[in-house]
PDB file of N, CA and C in Angstrom:
ATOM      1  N   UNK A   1      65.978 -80.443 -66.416  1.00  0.00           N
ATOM      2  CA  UNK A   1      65.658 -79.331 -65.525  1.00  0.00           C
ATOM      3  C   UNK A   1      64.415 -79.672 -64.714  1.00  0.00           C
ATOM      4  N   UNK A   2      64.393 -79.419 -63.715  1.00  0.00           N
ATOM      5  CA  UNK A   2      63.494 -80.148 -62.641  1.00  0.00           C
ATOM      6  C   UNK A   2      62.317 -78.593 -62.707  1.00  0.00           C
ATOM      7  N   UNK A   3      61.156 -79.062 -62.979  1.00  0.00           N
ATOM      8  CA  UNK A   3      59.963 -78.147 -62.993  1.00  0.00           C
ATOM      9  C   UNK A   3      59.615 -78.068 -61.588  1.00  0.00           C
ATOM     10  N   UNK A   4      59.964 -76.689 -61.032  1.00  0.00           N
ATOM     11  CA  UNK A   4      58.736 -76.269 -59.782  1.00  0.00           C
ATOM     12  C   UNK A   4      58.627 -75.040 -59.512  1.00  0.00           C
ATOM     13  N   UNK A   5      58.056 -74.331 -58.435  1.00  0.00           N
ATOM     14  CA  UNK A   5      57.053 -73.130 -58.119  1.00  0.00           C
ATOM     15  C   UNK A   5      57.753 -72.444 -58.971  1.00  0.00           C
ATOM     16  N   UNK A   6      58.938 -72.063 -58.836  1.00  0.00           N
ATOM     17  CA  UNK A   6      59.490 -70.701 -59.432  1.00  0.00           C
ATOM     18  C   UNK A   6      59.570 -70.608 -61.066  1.00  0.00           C
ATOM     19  N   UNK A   7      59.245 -71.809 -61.403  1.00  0.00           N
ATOM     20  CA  UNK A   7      59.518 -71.999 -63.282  1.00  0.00           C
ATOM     21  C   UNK A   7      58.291 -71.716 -63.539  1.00  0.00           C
ATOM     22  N   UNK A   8      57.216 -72.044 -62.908  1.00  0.00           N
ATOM     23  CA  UNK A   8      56.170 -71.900 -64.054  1.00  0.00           C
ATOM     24  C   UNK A   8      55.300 -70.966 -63.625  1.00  0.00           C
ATOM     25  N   UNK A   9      54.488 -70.231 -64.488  1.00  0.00           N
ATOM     26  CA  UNK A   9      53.946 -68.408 -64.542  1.00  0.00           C
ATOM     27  C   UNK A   9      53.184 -69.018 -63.240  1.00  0.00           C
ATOM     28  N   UNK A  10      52.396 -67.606 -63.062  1.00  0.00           N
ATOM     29  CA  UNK A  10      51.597 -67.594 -61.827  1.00  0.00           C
ATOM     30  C   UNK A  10      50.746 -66.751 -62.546  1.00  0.00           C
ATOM     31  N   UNK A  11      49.330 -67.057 -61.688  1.00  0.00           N
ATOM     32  CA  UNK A  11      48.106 -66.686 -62.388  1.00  0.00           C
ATOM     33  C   UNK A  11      48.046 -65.408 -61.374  1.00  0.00           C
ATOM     34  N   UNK A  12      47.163 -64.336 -61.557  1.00  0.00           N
ATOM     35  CA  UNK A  12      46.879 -62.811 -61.254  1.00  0.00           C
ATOM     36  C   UNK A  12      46.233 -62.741 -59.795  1.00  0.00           C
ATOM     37  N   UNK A  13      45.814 -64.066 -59.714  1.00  0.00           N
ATOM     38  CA  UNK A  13      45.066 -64.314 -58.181  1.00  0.00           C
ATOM     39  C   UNK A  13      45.859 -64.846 -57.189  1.00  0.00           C
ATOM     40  N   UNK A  14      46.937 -65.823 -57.753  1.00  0.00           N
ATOM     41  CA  UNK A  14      48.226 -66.393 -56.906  1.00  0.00           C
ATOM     42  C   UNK A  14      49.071 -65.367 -56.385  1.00  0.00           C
ATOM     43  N   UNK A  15      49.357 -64.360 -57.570  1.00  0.00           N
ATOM     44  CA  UNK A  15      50.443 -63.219 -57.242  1.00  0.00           C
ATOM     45  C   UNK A  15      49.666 -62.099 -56.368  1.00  0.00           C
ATOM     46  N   UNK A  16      48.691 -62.137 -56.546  1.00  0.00           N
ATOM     47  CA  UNK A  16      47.873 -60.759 -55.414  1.00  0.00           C
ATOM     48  C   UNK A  16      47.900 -61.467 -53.643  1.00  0.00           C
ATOM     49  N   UNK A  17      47.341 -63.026 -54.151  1.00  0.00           N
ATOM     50  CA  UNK A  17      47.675 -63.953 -53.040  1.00  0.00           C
ATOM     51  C   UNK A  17      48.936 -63.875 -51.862  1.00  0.00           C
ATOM     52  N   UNK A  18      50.290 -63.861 -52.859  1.00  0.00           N
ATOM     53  CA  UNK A  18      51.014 -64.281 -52.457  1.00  0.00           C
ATOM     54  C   UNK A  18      51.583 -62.417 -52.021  1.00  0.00           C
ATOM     55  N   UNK A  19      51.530 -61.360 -52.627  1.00  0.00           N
ATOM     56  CA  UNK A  19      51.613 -60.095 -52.161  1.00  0.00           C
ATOM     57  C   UNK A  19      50.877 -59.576 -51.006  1.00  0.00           C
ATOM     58  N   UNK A  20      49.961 -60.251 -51.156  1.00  0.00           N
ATOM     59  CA  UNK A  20      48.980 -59.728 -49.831  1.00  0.00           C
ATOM     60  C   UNK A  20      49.690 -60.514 -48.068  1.00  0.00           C
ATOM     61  N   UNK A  21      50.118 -61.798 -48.353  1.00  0.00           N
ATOM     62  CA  UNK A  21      50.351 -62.360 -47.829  1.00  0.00           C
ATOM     63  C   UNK A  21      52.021 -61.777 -47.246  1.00  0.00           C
ATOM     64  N   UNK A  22      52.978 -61.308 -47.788  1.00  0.00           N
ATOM     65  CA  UNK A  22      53.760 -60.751 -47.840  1.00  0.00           C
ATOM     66  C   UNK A  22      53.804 -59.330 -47.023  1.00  0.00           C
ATOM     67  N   UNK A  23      52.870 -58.798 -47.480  1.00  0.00           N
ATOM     68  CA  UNK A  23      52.163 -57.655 -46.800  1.00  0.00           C
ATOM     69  C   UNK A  23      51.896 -57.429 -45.387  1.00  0.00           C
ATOM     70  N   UNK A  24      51.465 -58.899 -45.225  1.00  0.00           N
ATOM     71  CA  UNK A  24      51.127 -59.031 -44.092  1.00  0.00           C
ATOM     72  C   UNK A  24      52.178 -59.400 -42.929  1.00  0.00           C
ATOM     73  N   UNK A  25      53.153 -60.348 -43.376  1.00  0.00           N
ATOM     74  CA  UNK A  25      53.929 -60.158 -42.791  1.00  0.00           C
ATOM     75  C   UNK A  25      55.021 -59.274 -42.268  1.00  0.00           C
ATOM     76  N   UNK A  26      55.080 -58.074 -43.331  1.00  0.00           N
ATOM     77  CA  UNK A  26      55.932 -57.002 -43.065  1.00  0.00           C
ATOM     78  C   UNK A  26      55.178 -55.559 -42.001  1.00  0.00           C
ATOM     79  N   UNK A  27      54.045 -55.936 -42.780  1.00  0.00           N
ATOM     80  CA  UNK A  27      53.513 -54.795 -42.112  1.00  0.00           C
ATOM     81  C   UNK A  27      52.322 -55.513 -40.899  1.00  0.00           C
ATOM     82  N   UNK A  28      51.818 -56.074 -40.759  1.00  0.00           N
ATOM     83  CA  UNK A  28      51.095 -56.553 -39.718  1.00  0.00           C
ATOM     84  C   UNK A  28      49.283 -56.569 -39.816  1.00  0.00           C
ATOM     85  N   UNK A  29      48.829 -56.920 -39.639  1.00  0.00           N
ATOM     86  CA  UNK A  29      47.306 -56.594 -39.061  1.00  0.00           C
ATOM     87  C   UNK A  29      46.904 -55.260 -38.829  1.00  0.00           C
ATOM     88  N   UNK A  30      47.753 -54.642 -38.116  1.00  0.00           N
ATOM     89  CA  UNK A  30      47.564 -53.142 -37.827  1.00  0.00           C
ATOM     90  C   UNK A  30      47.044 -52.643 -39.328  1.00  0.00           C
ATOM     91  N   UNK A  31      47.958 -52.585 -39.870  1.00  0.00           N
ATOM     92  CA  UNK A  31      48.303 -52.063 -41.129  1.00  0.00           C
ATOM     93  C   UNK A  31      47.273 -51.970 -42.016  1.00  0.00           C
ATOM     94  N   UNK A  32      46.898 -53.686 -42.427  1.00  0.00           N
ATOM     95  CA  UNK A  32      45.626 -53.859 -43.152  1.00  0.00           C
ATOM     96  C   UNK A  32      44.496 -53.066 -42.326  1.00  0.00           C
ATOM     97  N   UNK A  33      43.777 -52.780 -41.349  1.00  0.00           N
ATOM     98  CA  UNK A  33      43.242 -52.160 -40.694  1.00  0.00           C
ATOM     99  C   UNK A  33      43.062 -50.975 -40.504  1.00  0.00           C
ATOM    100  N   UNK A  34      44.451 -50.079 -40.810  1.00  0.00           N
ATOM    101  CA  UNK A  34      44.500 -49.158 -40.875  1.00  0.00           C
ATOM    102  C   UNK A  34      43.517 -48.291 -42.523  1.00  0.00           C
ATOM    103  N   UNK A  35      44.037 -49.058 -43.336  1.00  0.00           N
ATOM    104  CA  UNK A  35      44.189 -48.811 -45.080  1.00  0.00           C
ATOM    105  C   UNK A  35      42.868 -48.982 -45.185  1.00  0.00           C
ATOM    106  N   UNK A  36      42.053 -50.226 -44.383  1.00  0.00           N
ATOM    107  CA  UNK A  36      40.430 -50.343 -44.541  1.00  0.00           C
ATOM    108  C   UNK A  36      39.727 -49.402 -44.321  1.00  0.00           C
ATOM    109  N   UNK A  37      39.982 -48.521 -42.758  1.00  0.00           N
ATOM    110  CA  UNK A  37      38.961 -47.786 -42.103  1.00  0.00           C
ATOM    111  C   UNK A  37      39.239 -46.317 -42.934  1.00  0.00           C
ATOM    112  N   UNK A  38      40.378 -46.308 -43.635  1.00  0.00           N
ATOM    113  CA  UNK A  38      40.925 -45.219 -44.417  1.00  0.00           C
ATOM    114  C   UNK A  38      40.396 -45.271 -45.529  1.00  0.00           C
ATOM    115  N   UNK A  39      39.857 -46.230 -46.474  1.00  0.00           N
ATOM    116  CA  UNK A  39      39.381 -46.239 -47.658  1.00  0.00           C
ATOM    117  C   UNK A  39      37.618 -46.351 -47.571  1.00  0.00           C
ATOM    118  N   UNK A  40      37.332 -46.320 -46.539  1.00  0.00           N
ATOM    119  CA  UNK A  40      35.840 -46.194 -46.210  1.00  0.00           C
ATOM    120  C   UNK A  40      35.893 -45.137 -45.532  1.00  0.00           C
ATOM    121  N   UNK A  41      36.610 -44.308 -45.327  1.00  0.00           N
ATOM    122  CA  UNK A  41      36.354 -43.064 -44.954  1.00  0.00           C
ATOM    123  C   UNK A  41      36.133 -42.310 -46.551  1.00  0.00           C
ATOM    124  N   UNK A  42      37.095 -42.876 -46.889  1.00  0.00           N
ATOM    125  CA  UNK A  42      37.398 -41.823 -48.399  1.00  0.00           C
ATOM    126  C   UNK A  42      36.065 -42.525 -49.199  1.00  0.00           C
ATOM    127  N   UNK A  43      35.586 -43.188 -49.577  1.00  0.00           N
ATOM    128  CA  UNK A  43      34.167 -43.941 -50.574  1.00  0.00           C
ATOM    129  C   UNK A  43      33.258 -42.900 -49.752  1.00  0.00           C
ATOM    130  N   UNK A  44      32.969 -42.723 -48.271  1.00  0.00           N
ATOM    131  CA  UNK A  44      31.825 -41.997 -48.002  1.00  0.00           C
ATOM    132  C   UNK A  44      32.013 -40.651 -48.256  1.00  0.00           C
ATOM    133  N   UNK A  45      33.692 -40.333 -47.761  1.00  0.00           N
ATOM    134  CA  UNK A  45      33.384 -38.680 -48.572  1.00  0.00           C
ATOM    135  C   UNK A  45      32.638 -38.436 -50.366  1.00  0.00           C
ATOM    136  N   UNK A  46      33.416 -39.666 -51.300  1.00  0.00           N
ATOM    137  CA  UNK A  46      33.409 -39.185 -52.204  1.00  0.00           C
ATOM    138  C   UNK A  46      31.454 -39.691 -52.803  1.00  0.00           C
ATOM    139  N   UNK A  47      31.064 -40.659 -52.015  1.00  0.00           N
ATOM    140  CA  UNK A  47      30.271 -41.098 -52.429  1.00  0.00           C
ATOM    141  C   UNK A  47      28.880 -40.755 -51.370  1.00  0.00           C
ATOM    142  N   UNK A  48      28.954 -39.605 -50.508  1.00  0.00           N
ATOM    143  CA  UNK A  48      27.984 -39.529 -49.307  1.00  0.00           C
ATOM    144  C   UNK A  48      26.463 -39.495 -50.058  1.00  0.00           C
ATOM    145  N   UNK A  49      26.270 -38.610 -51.104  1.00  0.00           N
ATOM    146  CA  UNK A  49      24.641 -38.675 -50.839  1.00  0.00           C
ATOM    147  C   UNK A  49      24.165 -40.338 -51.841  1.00  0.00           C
ATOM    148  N   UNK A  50      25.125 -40.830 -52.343  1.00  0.00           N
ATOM    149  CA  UNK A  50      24.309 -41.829 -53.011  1.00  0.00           C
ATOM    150  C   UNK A  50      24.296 -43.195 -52.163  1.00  0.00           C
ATOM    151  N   UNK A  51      25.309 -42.932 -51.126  1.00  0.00           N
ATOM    152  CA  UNK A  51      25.196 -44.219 -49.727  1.00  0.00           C
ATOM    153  C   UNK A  51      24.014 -43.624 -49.041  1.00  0.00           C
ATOM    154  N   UNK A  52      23.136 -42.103 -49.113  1.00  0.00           N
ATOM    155  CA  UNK A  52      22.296 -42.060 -48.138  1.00  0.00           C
ATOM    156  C   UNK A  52      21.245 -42.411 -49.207  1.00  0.00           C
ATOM    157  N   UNK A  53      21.260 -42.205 -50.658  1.00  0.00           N
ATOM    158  CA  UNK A  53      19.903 -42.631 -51.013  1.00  0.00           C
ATOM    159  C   UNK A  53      20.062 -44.354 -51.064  1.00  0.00           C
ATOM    160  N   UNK A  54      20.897 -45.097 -50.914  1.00  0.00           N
ATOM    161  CA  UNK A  54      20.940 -46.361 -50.882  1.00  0.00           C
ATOM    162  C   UNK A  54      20.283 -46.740 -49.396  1.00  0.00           C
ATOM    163  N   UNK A  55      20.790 -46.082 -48.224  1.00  0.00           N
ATOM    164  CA  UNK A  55      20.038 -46.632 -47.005  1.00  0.00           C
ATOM    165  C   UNK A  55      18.741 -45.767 -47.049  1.00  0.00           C
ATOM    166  N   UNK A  56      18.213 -45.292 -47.467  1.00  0.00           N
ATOM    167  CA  UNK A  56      16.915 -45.099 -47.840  1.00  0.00           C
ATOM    168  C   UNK A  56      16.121 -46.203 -48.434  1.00  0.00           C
ATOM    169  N   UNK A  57      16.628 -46.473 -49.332  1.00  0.00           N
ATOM    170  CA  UNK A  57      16.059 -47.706 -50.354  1.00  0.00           C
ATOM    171  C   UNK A  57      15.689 -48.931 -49.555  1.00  0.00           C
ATOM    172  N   UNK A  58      16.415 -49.089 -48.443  1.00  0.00           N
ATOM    173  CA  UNK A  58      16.972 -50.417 -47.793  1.00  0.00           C
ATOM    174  C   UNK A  58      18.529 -51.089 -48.121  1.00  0.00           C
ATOM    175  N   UNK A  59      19.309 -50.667 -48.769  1.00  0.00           N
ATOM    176  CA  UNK A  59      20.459 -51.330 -48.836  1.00  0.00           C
ATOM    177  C   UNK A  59      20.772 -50.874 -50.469  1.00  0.00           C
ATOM    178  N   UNK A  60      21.711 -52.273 -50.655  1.00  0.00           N
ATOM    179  CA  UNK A  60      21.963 -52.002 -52.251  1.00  0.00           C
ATOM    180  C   UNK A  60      20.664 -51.853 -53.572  1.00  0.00           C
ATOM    181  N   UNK A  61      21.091 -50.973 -54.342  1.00  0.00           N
ATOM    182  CA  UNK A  61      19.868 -50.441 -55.305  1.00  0.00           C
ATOM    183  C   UNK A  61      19.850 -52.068 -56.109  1.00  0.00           C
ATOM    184  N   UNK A  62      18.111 -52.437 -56.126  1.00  0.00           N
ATOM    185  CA  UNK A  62      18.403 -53.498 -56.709  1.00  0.00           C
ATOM    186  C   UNK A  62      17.632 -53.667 -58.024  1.00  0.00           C
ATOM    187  N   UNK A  63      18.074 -54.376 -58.775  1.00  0.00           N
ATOM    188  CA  UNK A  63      18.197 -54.775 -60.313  1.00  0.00           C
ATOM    189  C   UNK A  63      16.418 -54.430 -60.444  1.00  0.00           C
ATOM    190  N   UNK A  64      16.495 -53.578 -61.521  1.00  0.00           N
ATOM    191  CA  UNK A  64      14.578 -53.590 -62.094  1.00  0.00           C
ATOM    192  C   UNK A  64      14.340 -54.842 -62.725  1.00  0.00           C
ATOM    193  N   UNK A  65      12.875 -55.442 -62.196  1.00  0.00           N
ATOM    194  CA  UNK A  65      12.667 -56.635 -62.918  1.00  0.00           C
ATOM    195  C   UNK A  65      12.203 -56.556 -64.213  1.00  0.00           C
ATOM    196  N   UNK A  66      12.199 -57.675 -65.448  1.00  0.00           N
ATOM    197  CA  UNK A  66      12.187 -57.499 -66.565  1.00  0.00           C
ATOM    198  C   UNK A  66      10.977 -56.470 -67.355  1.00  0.00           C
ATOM    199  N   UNK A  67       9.692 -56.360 -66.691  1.00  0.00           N
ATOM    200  CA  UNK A  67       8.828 -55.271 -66.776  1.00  0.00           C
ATOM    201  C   UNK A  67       9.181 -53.938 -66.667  1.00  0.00           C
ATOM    202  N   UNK A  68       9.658 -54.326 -65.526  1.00  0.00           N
ATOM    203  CA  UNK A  68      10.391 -52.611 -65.232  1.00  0.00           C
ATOM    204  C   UNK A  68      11.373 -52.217 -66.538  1.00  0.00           C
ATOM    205  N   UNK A  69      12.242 -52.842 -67.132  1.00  0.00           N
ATOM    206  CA  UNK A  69      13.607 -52.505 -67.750  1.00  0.00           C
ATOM    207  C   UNK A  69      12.656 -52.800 -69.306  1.00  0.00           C
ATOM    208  N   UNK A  70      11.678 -53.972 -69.356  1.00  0.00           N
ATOM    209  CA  UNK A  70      11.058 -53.344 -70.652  1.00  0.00           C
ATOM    210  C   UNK A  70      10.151 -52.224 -71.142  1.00  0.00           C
ATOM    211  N   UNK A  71       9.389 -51.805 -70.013  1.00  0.00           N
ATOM    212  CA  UNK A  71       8.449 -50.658 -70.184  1.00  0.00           C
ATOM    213  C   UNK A  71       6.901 -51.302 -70.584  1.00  0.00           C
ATOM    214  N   UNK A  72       6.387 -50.474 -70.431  1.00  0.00           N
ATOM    215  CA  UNK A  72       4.631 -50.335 -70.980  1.00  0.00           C
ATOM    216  C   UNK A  72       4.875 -51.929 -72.335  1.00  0.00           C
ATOM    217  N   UNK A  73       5.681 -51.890 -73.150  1.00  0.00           N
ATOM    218  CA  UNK A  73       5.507 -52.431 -73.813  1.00  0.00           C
ATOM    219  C   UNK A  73       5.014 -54.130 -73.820  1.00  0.00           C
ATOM    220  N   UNK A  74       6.062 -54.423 -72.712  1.00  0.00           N
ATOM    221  CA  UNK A  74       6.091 -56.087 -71.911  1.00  0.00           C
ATOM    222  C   UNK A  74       4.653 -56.350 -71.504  1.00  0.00           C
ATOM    223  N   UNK A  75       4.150 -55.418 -70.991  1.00  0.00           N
ATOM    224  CA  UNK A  75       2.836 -54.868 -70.382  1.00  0.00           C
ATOM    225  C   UNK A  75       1.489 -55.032 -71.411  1.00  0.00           C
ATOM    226  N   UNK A  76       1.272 -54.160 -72.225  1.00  0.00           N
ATOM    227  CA  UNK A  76       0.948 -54.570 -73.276  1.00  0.00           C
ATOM    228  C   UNK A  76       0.441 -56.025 -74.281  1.00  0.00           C
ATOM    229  N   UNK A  77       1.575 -56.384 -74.418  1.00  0.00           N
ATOM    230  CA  UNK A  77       1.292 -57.538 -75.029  1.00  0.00           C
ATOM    231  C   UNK A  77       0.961 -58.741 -74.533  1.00  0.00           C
ATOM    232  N   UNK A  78       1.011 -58.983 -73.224  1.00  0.00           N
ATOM    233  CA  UNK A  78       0.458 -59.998 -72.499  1.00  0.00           C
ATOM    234  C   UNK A  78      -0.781 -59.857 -71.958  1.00  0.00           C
ATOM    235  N   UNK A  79      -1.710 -59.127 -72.397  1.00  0.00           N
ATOM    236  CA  UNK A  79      -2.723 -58.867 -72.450  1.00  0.00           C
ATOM    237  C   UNK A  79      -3.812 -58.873 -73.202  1.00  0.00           C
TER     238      UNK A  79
END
């Protein structure tokens, strides 16, 4: 039996790959375009005041450095 594409599994990134790609051909550019400006409409409804305290901040909320996330304590002892 001669081994190729269709015999052997496909990994979760090939098959989204190969669906997306599919996608595209049936439905077009439009399409994808459409579903984008539609799902960033819907994240800002559902998510409006914490995208405005994020552009407040400057952008994405970013990671506390290890002082911060240990407290007074980190503080402390290096002293």
């Amino acid at each position: 039996m001669n081994s190729n594409e269709n015999d052997s599994p496909i990994t979760v990134k090939e098959a989204g790959r190969r669906g997306g790609r599919a996608t595209l051909e049936s439905q077009g550019r439009e399409f994808f375009s459409r579903i984008g400006k539609k799902g960033g409409q819907r994240t800002a409804e559902l998510y409006r005041g914490l995208l405005k305290e994020f552009g407040r901040k400057g952008g994405r909320p970013r990671r506390p450095t290890l002082d911060e996330y240990m407290g007074e304590e980190a503080n402390n002892e290096r002293g």
